[in-house]
PDB file of N, CA and C in Angstrom:
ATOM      1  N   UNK A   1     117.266   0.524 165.358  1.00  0.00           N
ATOM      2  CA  UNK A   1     117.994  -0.660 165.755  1.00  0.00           C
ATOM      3  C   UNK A   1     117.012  -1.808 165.951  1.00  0.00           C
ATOM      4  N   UNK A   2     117.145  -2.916 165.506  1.00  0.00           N
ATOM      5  CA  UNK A   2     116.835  -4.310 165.005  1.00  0.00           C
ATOM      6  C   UNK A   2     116.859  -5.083 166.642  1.00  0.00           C
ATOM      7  N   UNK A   3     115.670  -5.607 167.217  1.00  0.00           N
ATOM      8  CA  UNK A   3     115.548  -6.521 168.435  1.00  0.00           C
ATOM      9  C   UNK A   3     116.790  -7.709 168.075  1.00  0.00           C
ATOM     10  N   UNK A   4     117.428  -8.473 169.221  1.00  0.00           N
ATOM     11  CA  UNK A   4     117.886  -9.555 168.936  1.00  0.00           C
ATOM     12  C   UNK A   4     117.181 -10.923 168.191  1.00  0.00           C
ATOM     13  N   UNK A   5     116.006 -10.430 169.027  1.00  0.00           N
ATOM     14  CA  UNK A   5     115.161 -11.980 168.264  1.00  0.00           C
ATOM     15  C   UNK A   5     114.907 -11.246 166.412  1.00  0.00           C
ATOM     16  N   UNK A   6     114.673 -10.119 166.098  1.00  0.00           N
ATOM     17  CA  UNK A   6     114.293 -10.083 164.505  1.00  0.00           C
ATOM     18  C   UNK A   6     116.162 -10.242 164.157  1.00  0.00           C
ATOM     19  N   UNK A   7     116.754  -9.792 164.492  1.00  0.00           N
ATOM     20  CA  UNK A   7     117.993 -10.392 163.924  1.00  0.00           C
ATOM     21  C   UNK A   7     118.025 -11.969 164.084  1.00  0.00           C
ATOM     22  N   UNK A   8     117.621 -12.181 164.957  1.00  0.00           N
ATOM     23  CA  UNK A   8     118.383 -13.807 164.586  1.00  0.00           C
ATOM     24  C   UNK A   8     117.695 -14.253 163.776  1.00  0.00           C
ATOM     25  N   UNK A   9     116.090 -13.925 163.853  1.00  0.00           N
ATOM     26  CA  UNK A   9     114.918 -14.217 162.540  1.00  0.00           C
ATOM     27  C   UNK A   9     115.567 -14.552 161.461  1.00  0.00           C
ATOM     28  N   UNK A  10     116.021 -12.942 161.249  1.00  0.00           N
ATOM     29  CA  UNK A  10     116.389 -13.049 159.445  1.00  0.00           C
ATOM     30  C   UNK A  10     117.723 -13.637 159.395  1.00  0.00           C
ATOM     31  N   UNK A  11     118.439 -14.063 160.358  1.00  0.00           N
ATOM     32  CA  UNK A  11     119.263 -15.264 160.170  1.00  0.00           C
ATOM     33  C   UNK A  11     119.023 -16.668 159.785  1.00  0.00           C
ATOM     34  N   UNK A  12     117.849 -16.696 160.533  1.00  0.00           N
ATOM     35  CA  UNK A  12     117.036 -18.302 160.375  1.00  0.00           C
ATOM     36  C   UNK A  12     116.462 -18.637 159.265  1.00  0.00           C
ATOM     37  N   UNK A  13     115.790 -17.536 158.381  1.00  0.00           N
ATOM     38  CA  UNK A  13     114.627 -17.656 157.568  1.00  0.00           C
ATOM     39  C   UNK A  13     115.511 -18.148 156.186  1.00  0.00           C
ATOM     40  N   UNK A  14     116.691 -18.005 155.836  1.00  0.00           N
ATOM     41  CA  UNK A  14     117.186 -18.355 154.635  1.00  0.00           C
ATOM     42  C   UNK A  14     117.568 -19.665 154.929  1.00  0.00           C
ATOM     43  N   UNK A  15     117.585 -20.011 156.156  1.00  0.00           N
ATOM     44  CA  UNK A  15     118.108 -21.702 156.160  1.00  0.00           C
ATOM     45  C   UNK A  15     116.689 -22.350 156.396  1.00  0.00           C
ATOM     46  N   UNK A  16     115.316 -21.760 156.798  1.00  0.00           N
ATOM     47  CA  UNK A  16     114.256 -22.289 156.950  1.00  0.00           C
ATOM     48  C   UNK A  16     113.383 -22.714 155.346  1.00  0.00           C
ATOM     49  N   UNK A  17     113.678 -21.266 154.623  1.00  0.00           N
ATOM     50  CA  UNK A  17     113.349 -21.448 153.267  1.00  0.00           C
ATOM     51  C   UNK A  17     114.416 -22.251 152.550  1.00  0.00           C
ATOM     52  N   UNK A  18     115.697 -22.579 152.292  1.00  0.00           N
ATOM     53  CA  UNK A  18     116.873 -23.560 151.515  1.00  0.00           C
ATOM     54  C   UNK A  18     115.957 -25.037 152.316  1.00  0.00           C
ATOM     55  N   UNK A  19     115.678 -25.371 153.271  1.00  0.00           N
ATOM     56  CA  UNK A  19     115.517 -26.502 153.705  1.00  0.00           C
ATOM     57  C   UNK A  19     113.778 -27.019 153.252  1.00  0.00           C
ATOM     58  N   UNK A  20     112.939 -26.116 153.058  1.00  0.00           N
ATOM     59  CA  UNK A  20     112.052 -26.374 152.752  1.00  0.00           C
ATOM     60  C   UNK A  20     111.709 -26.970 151.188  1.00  0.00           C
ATOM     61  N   UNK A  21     112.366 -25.879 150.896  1.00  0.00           N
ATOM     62  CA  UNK A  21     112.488 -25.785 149.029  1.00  0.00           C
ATOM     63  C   UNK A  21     113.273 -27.042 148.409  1.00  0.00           C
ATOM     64  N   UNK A  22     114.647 -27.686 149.634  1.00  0.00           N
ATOM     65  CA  UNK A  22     115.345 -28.835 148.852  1.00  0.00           C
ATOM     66  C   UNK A  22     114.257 -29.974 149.196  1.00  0.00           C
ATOM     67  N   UNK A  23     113.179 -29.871 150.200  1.00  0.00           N
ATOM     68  CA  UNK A  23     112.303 -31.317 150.094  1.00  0.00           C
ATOM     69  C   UNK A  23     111.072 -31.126 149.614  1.00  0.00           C
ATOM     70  N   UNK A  24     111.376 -30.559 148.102  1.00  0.00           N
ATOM     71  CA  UNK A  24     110.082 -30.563 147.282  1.00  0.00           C
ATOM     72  C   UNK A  24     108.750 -29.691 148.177  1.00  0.00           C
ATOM     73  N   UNK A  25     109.420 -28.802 149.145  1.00  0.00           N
ATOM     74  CA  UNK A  25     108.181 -28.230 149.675  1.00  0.00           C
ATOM     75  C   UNK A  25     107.219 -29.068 150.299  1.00  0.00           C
ATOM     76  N   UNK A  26     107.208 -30.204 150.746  1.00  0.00           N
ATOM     77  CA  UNK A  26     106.662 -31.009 151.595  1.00  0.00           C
ATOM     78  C   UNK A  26     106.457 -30.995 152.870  1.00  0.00           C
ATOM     79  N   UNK A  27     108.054 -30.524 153.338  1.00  0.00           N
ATOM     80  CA  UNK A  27     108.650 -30.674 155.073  1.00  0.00           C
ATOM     81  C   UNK A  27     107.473 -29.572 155.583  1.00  0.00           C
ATOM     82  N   UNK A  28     107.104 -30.026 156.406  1.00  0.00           N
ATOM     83  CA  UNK A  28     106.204 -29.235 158.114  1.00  0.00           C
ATOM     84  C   UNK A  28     107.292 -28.843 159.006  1.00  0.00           C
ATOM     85  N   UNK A  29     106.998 -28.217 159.504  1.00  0.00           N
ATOM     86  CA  UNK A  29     107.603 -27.810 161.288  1.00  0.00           C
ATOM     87  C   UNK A  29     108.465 -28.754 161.507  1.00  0.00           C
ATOM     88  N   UNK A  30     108.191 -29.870 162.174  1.00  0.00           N
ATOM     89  CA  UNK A  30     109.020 -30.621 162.732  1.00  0.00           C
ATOM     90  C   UNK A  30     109.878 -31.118 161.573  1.00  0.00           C
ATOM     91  N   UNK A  31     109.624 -31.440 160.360  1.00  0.00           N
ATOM     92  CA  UNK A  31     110.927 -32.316 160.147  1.00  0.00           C
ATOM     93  C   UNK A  31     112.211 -30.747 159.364  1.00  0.00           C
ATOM     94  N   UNK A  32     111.266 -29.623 159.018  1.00  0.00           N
ATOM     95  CA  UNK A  32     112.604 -28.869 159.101  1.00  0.00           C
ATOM     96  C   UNK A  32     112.886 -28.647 160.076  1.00  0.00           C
ATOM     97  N   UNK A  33     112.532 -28.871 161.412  1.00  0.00           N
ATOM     98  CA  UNK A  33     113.191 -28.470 162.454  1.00  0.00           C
ATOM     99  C   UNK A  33     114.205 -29.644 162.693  1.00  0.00           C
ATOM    100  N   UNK A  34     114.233 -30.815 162.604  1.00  0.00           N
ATOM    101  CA  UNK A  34     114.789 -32.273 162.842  1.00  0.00           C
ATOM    102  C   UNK A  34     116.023 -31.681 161.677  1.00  0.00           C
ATOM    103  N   UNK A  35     115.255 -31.800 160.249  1.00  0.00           N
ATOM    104  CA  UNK A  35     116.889 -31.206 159.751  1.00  0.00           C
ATOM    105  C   UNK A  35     117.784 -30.278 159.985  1.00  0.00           C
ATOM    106  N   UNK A  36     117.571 -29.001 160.657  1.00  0.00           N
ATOM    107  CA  UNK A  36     118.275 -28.135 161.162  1.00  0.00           C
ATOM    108  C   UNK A  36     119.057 -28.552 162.256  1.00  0.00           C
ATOM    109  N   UNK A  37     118.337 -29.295 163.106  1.00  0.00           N
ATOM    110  CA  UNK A  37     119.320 -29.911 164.056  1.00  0.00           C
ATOM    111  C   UNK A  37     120.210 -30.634 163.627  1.00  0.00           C
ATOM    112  N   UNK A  38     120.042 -31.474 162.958  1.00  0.00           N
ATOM    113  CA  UNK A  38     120.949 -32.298 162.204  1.00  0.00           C
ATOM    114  C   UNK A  38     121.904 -31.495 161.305  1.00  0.00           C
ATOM    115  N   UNK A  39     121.938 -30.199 160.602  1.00  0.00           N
ATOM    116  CA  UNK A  39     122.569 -29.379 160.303  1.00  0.00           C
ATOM    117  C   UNK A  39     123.335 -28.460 161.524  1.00  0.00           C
ATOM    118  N   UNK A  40     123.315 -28.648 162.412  1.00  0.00           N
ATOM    119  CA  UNK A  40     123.943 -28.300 163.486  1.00  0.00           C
ATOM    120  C   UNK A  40     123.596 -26.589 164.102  1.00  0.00           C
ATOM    121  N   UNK A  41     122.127 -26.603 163.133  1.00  0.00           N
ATOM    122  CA  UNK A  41     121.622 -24.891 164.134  1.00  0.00           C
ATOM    123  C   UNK A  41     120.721 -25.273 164.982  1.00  0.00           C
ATOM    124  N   UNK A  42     121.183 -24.873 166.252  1.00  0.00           N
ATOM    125  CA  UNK A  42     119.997 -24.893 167.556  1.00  0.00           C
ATOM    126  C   UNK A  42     119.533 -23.825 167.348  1.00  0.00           C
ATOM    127  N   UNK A  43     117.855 -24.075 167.503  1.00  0.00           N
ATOM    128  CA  UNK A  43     116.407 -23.162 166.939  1.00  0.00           C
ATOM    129  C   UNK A  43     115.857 -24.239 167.886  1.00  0.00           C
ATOM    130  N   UNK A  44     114.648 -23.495 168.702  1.00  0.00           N
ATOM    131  CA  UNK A  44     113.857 -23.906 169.123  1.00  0.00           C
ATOM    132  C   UNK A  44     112.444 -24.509 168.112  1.00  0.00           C
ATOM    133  N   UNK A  45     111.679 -25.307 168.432  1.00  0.00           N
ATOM    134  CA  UNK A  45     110.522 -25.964 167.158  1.00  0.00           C
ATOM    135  C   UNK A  45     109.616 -24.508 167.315  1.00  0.00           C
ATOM    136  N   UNK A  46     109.398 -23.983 168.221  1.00  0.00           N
ATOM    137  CA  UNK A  46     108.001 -23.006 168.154  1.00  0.00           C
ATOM    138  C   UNK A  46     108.604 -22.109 167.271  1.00  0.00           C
ATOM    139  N   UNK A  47     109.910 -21.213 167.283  1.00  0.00           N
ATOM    140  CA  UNK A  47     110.416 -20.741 166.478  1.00  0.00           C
ATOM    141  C   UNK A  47     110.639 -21.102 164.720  1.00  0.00           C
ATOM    142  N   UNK A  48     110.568 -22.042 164.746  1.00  0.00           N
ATOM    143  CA  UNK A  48     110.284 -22.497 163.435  1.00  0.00           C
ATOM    144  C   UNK A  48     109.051 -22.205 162.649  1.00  0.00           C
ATOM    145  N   UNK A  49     108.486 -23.141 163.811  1.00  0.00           N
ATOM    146  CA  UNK A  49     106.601 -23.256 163.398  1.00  0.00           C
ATOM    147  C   UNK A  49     106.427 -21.673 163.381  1.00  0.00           C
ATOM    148  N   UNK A  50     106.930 -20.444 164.107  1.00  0.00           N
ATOM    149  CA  UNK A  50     106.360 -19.166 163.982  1.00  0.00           C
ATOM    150  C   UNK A  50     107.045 -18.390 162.436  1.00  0.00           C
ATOM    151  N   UNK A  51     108.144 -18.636 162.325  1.00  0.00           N
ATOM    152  CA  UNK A  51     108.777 -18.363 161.095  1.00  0.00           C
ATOM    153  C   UNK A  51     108.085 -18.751 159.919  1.00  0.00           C
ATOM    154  N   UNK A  52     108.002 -20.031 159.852  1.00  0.00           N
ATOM    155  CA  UNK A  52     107.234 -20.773 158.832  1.00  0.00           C
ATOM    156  C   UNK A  52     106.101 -20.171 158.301  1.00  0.00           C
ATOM    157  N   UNK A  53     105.115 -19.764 159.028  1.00  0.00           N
ATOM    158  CA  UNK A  53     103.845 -19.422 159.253  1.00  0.00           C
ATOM    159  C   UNK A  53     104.215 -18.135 158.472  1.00  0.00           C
ATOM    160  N   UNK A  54     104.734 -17.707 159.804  1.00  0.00           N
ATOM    161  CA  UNK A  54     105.265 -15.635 158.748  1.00  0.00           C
ATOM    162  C   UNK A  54     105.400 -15.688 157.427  1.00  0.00           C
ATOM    163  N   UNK A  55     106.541 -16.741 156.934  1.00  0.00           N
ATOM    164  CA  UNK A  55     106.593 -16.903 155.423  1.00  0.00           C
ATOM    165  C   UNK A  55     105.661 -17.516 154.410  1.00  0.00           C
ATOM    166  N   UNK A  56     104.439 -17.987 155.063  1.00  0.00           N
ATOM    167  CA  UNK A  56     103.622 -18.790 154.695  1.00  0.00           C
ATOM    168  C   UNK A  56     103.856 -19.997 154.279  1.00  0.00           C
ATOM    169  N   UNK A  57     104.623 -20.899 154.677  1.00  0.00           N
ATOM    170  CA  UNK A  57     105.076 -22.357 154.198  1.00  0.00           C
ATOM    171  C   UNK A  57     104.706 -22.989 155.168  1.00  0.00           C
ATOM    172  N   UNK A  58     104.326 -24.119 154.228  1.00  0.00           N
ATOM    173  CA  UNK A  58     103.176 -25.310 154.878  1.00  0.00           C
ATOM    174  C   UNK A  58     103.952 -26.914 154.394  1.00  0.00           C
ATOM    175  N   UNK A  59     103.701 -27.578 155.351  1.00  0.00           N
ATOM    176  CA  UNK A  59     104.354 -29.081 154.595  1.00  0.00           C
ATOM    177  C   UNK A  59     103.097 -29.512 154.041  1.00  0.00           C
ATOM    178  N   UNK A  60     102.877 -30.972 153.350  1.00  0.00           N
ATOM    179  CA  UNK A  60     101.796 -31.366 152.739  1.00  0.00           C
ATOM    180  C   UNK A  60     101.129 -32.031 153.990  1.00  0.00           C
ATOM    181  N   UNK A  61      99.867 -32.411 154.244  1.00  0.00           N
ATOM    182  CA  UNK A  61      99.022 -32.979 154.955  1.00  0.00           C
ATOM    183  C   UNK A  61      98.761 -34.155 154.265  1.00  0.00           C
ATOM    184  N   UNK A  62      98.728 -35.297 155.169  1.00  0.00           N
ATOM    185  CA  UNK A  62      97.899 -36.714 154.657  1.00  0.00           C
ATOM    186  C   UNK A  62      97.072 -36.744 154.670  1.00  0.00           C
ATOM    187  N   UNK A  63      96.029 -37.523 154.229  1.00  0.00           N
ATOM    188  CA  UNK A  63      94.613 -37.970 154.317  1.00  0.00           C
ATOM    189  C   UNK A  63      93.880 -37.431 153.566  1.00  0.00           C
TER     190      UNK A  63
END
């Protein structure tokens, strides 16, 4: 049997990866997290940023 938090994980991770992938793979942490809110799923940002990481997706860096 599956913890609550890895279930909700693999709930999160297909809307973390669809949101990444529709902005050209650019988006960081915060702004998929800003769009998810705006998509109406409450996720905490550290949860993101830890997901992200797991899947290895990175937004682009300036400079």
């Amino acid at each position: 049997m599956r913890s609550a938090r890895a279930h909700h994980d693999a709930t999160l991770i297909p809307d973390i990866q669809l949101g990444w992938r529709a902005n050209v793979q650019v988006y960081g942490t915060d702004k998929v997290w800003n769009q998810m809110q705006r998509g109406g799923i409450a996720v905490a940002r550290c949860t993101i940023e830890r997901l992200m990481r797991h899947l290895g997706l990175r937004g682009v860096r300036r400079g």
